[in-house]
N, C-alpha and C. Protein backbone atom coordinates (compact mmCIF):
# COMPACT_ATOMS: atom_id res chain seq x y z
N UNK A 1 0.86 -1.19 0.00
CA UNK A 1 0.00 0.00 0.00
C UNK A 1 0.89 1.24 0.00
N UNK A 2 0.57 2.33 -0.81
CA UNK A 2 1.51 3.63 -1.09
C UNK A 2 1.13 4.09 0.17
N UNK A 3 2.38 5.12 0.44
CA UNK A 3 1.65 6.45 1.42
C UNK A 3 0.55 7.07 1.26
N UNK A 4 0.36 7.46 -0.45
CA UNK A 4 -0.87 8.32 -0.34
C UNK A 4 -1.92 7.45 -0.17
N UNK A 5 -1.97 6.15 -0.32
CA UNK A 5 -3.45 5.51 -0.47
C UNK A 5 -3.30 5.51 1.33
N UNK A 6 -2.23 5.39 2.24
CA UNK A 6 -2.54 5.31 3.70
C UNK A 6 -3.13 6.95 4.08
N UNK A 7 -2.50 7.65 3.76
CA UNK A 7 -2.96 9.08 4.12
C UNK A 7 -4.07 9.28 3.88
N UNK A 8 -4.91 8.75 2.26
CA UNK A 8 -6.22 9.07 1.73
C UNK A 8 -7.40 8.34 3.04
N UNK A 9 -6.86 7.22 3.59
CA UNK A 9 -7.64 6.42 4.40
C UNK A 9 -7.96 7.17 5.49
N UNK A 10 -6.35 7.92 6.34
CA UNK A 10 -6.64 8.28 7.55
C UNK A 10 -7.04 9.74 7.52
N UNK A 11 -6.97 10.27 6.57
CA UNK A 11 -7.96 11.65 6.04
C UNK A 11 -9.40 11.26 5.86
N UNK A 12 -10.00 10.21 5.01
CA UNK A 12 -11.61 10.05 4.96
C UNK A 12 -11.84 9.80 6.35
N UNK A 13 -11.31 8.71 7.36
CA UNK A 13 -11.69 8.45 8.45
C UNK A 13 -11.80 9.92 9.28
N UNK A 14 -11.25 11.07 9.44
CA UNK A 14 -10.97 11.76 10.35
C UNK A 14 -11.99 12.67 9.39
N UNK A 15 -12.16 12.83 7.89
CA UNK A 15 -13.17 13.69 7.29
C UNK A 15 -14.62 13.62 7.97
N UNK A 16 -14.58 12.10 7.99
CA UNK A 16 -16.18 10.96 8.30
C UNK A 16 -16.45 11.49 9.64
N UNK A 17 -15.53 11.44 11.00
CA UNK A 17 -15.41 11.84 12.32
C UNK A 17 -15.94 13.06 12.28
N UNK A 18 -15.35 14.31 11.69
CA UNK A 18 -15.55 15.81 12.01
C UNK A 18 -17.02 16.05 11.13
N UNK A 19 -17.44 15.50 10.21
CA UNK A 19 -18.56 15.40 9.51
C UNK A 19 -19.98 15.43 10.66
N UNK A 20 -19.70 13.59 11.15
CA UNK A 20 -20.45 13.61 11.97
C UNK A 20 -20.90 14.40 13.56
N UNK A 21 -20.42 15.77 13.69
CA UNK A 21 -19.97 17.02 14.36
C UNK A 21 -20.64 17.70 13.65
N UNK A 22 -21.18 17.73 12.69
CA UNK A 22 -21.81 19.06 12.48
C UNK A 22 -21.58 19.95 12.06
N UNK A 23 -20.42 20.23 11.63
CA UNK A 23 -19.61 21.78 11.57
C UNK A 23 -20.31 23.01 10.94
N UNK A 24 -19.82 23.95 10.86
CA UNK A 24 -20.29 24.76 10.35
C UNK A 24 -19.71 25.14 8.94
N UNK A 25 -20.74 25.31 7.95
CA UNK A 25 -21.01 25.06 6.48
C UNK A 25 -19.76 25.92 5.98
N UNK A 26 -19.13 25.89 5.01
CA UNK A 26 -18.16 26.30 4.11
C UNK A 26 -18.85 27.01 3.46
N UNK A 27 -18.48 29.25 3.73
CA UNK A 27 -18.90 29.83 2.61
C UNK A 27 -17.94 30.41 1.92
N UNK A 28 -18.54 30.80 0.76
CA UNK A 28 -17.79 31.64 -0.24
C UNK A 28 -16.92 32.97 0.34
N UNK A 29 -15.60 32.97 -0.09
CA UNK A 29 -15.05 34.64 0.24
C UNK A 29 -15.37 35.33 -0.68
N UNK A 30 -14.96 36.44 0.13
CA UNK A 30 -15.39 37.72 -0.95
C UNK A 30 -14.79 37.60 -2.13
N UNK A 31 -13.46 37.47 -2.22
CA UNK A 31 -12.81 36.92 -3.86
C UNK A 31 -13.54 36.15 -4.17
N UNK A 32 -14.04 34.77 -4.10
CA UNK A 32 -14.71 34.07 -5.14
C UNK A 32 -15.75 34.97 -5.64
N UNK A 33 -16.78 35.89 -5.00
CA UNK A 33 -18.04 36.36 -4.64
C UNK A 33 -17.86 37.34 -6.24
N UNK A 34 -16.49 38.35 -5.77
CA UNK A 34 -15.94 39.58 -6.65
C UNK A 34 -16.12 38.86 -8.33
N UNK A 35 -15.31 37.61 -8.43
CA UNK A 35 -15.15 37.10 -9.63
C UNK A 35 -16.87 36.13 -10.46
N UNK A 36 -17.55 36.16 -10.02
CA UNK A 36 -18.87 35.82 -10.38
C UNK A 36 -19.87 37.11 -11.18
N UNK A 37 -19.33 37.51 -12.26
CA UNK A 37 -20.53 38.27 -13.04
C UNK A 37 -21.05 36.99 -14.35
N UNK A 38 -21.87 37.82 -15.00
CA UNK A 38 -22.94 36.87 -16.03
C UNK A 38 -21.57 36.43 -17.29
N UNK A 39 -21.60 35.46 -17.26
CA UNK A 39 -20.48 34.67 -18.69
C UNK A 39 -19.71 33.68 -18.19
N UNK A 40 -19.19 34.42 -16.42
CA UNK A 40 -18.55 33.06 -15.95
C UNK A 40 -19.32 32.22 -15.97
N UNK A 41 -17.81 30.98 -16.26
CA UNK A 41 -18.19 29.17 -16.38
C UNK A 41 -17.61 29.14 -14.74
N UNK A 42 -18.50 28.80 -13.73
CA UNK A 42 -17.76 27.79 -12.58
C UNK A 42 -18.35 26.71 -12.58
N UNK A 43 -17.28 25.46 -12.46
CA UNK A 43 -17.21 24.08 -12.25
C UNK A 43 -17.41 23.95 -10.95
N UNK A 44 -18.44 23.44 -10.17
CA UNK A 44 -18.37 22.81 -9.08
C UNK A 44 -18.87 21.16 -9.14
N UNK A 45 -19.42 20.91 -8.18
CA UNK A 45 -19.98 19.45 -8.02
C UNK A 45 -20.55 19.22 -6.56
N UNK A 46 -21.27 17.98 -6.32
CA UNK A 46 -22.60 17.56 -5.86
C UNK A 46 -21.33 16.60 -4.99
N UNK A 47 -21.27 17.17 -3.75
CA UNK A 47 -20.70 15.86 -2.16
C UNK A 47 -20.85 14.82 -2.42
N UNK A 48 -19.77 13.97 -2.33
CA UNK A 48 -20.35 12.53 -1.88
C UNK A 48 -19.88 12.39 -0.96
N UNK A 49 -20.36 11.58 -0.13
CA UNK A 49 -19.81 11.28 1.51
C UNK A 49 -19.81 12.72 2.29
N UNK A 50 -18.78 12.06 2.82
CA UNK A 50 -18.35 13.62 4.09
C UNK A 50 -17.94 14.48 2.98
N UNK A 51 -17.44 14.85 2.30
CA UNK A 51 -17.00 15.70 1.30
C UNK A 51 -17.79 17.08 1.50
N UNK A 52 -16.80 18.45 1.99
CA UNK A 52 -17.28 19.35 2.34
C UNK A 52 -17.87 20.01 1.27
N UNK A 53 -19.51 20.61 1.75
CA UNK A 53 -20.59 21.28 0.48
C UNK A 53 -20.42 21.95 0.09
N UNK A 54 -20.33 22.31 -1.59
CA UNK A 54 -20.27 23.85 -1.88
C UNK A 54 -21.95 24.63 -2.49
N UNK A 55 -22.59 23.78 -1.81
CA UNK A 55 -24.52 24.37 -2.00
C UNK A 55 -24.30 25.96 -1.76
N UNK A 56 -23.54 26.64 -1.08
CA UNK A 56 -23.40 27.89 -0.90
C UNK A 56 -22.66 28.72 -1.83
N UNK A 57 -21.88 27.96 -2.47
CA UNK A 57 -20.86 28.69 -3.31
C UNK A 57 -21.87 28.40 -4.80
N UNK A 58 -22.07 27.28 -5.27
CA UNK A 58 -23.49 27.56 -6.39
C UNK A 58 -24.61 28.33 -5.89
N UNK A 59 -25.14 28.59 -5.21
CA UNK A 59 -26.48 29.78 -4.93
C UNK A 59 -25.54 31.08 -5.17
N UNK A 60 -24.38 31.50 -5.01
CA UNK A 60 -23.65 32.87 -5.17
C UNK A 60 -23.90 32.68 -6.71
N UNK A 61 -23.17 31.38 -7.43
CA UNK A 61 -23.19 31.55 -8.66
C UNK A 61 -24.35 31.74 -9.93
N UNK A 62 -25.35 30.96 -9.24
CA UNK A 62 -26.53 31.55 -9.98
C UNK A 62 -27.12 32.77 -9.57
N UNK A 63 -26.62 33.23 -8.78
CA UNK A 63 -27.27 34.77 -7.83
C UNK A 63 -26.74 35.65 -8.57
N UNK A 64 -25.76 35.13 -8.76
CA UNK A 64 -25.05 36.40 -9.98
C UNK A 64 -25.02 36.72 -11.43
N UNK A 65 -25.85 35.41 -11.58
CA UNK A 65 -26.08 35.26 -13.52
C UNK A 65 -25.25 34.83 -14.18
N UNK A 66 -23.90 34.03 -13.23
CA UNK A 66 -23.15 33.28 -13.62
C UNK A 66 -23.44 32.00 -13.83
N UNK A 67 -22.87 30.75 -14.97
CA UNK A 67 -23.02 29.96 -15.49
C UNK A 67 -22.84 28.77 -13.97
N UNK A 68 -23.46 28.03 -13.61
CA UNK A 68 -23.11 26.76 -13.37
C UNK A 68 -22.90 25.78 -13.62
N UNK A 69 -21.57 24.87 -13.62
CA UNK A 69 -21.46 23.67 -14.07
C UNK A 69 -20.89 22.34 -13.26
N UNK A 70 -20.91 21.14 -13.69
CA UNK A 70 -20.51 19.90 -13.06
C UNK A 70 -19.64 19.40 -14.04
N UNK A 71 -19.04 17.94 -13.15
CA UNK A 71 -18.32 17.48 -13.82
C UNK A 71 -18.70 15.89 -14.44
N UNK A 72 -18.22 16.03 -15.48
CA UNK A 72 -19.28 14.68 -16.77
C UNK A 72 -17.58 13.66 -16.13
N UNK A 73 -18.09 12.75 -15.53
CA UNK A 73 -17.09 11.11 -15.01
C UNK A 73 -17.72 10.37 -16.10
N UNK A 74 -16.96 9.41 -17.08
CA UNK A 74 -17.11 8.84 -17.90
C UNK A 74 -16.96 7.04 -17.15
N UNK A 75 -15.30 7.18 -16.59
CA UNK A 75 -14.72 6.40 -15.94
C UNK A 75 -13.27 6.94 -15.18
N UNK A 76 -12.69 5.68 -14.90
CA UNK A 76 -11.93 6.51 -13.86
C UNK A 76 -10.30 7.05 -14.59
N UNK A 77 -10.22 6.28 -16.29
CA UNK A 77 -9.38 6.26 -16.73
C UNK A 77 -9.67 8.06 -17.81
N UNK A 78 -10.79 8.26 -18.30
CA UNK A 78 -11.23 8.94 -19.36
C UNK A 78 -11.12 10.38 -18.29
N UNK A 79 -10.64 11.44 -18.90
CA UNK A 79 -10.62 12.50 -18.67
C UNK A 79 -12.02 13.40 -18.22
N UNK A 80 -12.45 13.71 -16.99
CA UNK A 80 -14.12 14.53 -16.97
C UNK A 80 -13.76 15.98 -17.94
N UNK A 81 -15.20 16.26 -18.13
CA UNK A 81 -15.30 17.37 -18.85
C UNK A 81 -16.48 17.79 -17.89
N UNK A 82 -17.03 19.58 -18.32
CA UNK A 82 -17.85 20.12 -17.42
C UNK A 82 -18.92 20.34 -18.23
N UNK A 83 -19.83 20.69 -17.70
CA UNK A 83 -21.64 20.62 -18.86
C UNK A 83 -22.33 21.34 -17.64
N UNK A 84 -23.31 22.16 -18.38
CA UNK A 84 -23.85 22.85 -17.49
C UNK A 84 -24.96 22.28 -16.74
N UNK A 85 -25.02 22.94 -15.12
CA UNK A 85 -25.54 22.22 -13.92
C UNK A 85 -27.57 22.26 -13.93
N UNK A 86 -27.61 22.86 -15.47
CA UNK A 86 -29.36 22.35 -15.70
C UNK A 86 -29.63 21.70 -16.12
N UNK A 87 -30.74 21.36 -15.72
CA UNK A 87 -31.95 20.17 -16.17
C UNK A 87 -31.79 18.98 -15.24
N UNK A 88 -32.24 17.58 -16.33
CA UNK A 88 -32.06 16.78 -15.67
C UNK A 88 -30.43 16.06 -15.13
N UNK A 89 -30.35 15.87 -13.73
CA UNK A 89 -29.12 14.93 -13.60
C UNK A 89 -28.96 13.29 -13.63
N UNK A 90 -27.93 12.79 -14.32
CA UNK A 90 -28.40 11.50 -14.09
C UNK A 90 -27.34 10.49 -13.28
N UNK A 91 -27.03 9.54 -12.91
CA UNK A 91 -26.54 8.87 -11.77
C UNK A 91 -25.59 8.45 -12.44
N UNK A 92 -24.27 8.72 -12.27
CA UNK A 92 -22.45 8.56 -12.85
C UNK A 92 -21.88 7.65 -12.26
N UNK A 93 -20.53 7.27 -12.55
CA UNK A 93 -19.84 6.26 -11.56
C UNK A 93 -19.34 7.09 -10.37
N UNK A 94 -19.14 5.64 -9.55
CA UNK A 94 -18.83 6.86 -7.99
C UNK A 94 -19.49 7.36 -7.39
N UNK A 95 -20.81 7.08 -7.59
CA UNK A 95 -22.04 7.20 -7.09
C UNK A 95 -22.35 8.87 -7.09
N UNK A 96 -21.64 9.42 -8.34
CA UNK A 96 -22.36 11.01 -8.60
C UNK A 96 -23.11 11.42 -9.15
N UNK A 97 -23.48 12.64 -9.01
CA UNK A 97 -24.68 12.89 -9.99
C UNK A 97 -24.22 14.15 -10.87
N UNK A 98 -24.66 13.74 -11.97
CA UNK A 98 -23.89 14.76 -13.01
C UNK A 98 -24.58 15.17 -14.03
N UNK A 99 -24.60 15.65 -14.71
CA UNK A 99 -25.12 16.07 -16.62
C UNK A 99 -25.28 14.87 -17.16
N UNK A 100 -25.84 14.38 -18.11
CA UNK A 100 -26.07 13.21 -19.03
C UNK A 100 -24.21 13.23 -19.99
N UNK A 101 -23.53 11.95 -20.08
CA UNK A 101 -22.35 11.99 -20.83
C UNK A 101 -22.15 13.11 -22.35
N UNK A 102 -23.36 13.01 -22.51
CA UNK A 102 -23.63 13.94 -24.24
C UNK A 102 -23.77 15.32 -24.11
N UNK A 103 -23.74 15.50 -22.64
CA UNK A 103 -24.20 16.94 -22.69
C UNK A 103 -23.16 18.17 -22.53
N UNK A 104 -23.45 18.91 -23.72
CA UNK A 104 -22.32 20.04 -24.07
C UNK A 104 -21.36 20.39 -23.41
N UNK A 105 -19.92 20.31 -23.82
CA UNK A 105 -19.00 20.66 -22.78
C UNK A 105 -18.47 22.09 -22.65
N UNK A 106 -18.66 22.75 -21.21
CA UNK A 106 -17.93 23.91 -21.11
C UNK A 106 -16.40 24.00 -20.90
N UNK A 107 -16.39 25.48 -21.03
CA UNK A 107 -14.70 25.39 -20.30
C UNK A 107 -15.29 26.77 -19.13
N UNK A 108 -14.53 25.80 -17.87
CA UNK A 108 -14.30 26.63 -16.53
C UNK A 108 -13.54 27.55 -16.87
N UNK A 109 -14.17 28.98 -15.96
CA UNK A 109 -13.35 29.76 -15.88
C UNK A 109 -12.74 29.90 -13.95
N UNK A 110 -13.39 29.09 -13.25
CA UNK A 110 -13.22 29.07 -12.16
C UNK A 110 -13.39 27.37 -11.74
N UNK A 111 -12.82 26.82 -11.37
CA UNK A 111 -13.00 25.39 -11.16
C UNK A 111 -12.93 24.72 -9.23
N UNK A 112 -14.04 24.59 -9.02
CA UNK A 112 -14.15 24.83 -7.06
C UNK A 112 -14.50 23.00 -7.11
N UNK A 113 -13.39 22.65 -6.25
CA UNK A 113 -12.51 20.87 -6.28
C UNK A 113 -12.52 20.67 -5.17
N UNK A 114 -13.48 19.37 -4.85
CA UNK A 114 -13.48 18.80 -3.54
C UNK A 114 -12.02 18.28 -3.53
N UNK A 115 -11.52 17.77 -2.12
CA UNK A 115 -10.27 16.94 -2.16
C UNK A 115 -10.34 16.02 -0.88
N UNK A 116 -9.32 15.12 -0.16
CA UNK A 116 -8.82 14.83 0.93
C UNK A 116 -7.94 15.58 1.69
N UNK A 117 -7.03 16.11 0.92
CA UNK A 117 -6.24 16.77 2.01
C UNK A 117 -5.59 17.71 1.37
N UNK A 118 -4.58 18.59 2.28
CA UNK A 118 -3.96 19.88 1.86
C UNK A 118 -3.36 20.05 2.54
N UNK A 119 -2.16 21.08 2.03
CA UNK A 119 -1.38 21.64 2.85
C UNK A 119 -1.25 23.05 2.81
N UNK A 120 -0.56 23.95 3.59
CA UNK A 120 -0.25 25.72 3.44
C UNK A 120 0.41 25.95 2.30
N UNK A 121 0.86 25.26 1.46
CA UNK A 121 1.35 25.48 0.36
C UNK A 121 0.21 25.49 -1.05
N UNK A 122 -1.15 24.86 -0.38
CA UNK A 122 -2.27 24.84 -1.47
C UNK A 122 -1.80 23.99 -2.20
N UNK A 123 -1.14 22.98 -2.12
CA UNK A 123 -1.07 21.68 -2.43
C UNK A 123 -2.07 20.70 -2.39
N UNK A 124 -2.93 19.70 -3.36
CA UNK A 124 -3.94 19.30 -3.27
C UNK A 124 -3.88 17.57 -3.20
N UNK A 125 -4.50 17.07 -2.32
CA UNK A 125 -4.80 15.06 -2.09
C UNK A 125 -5.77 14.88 -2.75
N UNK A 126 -6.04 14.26 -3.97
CA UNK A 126 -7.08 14.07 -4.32
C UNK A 126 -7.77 12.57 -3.80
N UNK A 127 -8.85 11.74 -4.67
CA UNK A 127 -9.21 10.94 -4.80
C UNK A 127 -8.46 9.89 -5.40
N UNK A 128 -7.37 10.12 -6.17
CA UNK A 128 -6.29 9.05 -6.85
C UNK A 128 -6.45 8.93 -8.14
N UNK A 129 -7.61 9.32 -8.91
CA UNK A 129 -8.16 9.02 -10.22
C UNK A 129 -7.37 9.60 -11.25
N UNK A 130 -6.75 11.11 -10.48
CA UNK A 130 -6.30 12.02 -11.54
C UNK A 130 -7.01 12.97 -12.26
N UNK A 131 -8.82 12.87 -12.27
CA UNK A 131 -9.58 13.54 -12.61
C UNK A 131 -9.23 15.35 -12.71
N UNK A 132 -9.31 15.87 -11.54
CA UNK A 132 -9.45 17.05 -11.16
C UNK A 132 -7.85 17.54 -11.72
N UNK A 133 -6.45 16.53 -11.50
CA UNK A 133 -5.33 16.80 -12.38
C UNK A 133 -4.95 17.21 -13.69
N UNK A 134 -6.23 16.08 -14.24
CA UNK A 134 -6.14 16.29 -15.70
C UNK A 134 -6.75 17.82 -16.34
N UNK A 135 -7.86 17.95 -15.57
CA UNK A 135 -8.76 18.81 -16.01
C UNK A 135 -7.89 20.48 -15.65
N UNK A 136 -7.17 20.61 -14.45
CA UNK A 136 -6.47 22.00 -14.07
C UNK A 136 -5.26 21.60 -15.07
N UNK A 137 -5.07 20.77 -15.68
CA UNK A 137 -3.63 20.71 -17.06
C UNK A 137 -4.26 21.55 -18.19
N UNK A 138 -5.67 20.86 -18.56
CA UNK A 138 -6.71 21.22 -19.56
C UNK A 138 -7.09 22.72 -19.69
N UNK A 139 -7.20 23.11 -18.62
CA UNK A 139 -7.69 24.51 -18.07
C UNK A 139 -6.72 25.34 -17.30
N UNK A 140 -5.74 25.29 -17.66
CA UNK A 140 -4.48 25.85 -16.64
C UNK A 140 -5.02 27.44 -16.53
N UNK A 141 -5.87 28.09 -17.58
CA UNK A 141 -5.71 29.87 -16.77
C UNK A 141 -7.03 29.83 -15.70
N UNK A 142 -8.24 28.85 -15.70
CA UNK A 142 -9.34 28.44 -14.47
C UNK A 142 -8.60 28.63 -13.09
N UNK A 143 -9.28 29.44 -12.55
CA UNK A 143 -9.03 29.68 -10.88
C UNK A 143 -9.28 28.09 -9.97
N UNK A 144 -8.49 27.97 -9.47
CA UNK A 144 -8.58 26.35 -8.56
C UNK A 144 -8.72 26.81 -7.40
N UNK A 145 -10.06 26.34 -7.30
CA UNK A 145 -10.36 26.63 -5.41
C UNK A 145 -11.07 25.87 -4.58
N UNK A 146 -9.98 25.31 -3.63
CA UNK A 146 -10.78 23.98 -3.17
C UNK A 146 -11.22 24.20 -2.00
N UNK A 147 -12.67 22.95 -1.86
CA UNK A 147 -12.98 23.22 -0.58
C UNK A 147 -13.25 22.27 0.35
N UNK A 148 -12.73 22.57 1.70
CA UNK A 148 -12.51 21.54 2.82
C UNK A 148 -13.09 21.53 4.03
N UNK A 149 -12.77 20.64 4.84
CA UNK A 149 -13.14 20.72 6.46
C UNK A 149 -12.02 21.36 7.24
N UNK A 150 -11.39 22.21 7.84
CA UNK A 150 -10.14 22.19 8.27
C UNK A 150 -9.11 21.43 8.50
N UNK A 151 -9.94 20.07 9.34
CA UNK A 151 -9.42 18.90 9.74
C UNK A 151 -8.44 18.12 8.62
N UNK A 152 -8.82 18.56 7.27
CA UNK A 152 -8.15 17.78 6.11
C UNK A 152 -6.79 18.61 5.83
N UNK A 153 -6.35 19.41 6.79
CA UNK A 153 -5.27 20.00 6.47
C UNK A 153 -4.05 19.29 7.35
N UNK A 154 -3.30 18.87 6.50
CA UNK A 154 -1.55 17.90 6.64
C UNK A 154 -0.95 18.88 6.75
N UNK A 155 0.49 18.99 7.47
CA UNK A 155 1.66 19.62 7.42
C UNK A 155 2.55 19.71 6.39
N UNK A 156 2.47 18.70 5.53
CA UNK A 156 3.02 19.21 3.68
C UNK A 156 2.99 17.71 3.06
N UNK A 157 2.35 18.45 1.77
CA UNK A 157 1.93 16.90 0.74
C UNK A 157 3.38 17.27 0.02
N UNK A 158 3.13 15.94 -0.80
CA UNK A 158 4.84 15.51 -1.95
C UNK A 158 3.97 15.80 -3.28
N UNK A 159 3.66 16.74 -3.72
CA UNK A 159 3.35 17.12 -4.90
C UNK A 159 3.81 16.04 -6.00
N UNK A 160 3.50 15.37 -6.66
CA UNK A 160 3.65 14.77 -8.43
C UNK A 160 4.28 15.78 -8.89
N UNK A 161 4.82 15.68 -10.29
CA UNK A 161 5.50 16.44 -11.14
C UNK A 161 4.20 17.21 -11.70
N UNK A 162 3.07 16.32 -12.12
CA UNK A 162 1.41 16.91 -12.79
C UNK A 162 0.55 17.85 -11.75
N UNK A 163 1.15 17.58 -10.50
CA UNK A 163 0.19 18.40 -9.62
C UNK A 163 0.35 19.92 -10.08
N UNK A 164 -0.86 20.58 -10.07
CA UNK A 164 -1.08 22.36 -10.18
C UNK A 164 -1.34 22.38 -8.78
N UNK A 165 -1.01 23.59 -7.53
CA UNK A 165 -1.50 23.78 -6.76
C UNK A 165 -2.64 24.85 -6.40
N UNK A 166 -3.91 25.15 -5.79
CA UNK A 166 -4.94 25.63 -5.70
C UNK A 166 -4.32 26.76 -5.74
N UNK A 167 -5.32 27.78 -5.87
CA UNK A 167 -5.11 29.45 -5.72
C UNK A 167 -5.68 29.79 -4.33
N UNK A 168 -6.30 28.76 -3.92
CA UNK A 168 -7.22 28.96 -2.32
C UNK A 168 -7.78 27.65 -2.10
N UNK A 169 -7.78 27.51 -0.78
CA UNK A 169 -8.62 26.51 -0.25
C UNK A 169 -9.39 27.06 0.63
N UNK A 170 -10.98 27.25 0.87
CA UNK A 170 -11.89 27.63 1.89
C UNK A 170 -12.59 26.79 3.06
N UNK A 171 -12.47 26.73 3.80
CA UNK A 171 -12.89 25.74 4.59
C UNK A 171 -13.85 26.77 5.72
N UNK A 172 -14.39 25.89 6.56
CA UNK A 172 -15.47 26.36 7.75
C UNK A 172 -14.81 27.37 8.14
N UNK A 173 -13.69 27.82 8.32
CA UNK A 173 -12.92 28.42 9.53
C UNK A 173 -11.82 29.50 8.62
N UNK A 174 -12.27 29.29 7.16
CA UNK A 174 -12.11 30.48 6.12
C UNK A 174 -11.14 30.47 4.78
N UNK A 175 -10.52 30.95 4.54
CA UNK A 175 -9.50 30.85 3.49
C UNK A 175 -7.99 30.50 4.02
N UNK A 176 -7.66 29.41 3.58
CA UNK A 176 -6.01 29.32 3.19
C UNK A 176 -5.74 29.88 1.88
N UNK A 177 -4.75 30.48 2.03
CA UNK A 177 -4.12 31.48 0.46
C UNK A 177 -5.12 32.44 0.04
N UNK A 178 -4.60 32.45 -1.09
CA UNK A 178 -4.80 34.57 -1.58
C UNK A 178 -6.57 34.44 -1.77
């Protein structure tokens, strides 16, 4: 077993723990808030598990006449793409809920990425898939802003050579980075 698959374990376990606590909800900063007029594309997505909510950060984005979108999971090998977050959703691998596979792909101009863990460097743990990697390669000028529980914050990840690191991470207890 790698380090990261041990770290990913003892991060969901301690995600799952502080979850069941209650915390208080993850909102939007004023920077994300500033960058939301009518044309932006933001990429978000729909929790699974403990995975901290961004229900607050999409209500800013349609509040503002900005575009909402999700992310289209094909599989775990195929690259996601984003499609916008109307109409009907239908049930993805990984137990998400997303856009239908056919449905039109945007490009993010802001891209808001659940994760496992982080560090002060805005260094990002993902899920292992590579998904969210591929897609900030795809989209390198998209704002990366992830969002967490506090608790998911490590003292320093080993970045990949492919890792991009976030521009911010927001959590209950507020912003790490700019």
């Amino acid at each position: 077993m790698s380090d990261k698959r041990i770290l990913r374990a003892r991060l969901r376990a301690i995600r799952d723990a502080f979850v069941a606590g209650r915390p208080s909800p993850v909102l939007p900063p004023a920077s994300f808030l500033d960058a939301l007029t009518p044309g932006v594309i933001v990429a978000s997505y729909h929790p699974i598990g403990s995975e901290a909510d961004p229900t607050r950060f999409d209500r800013a984005v349609r509040a503002a006449g900005a575009t909402l979108a999700l992310p289209v999971v094909i599989d775990r090998a195929t690259s996601i793409h984003f499609a916008a977050a109307e109409g009907k959703l239908v049930d993805g691998p990984f137990g998400l809920r997303q856009p239908a596979t056919d449905a039109p792909h945007l490009v993010p101009d802001i891209i808001v990425t659940p994760l496992l863990g982080f560090d002060a460097a805005l260094n990002r743990l993902g899920q292992g898939a590579g998904h969210y990697d591929r897609a900030f390669a795809q989209w390198p000028h998209a704002m990366r802003i992830g969002v967490a529980w506090s608790v998911q914050q490590v003292d320093a990840l080993a970045p990949d050579p492919w890792d991009m690191p976030l521009h911010a991470i927001v959590t209950e207890r507020g912003v790490v980075g700019s």
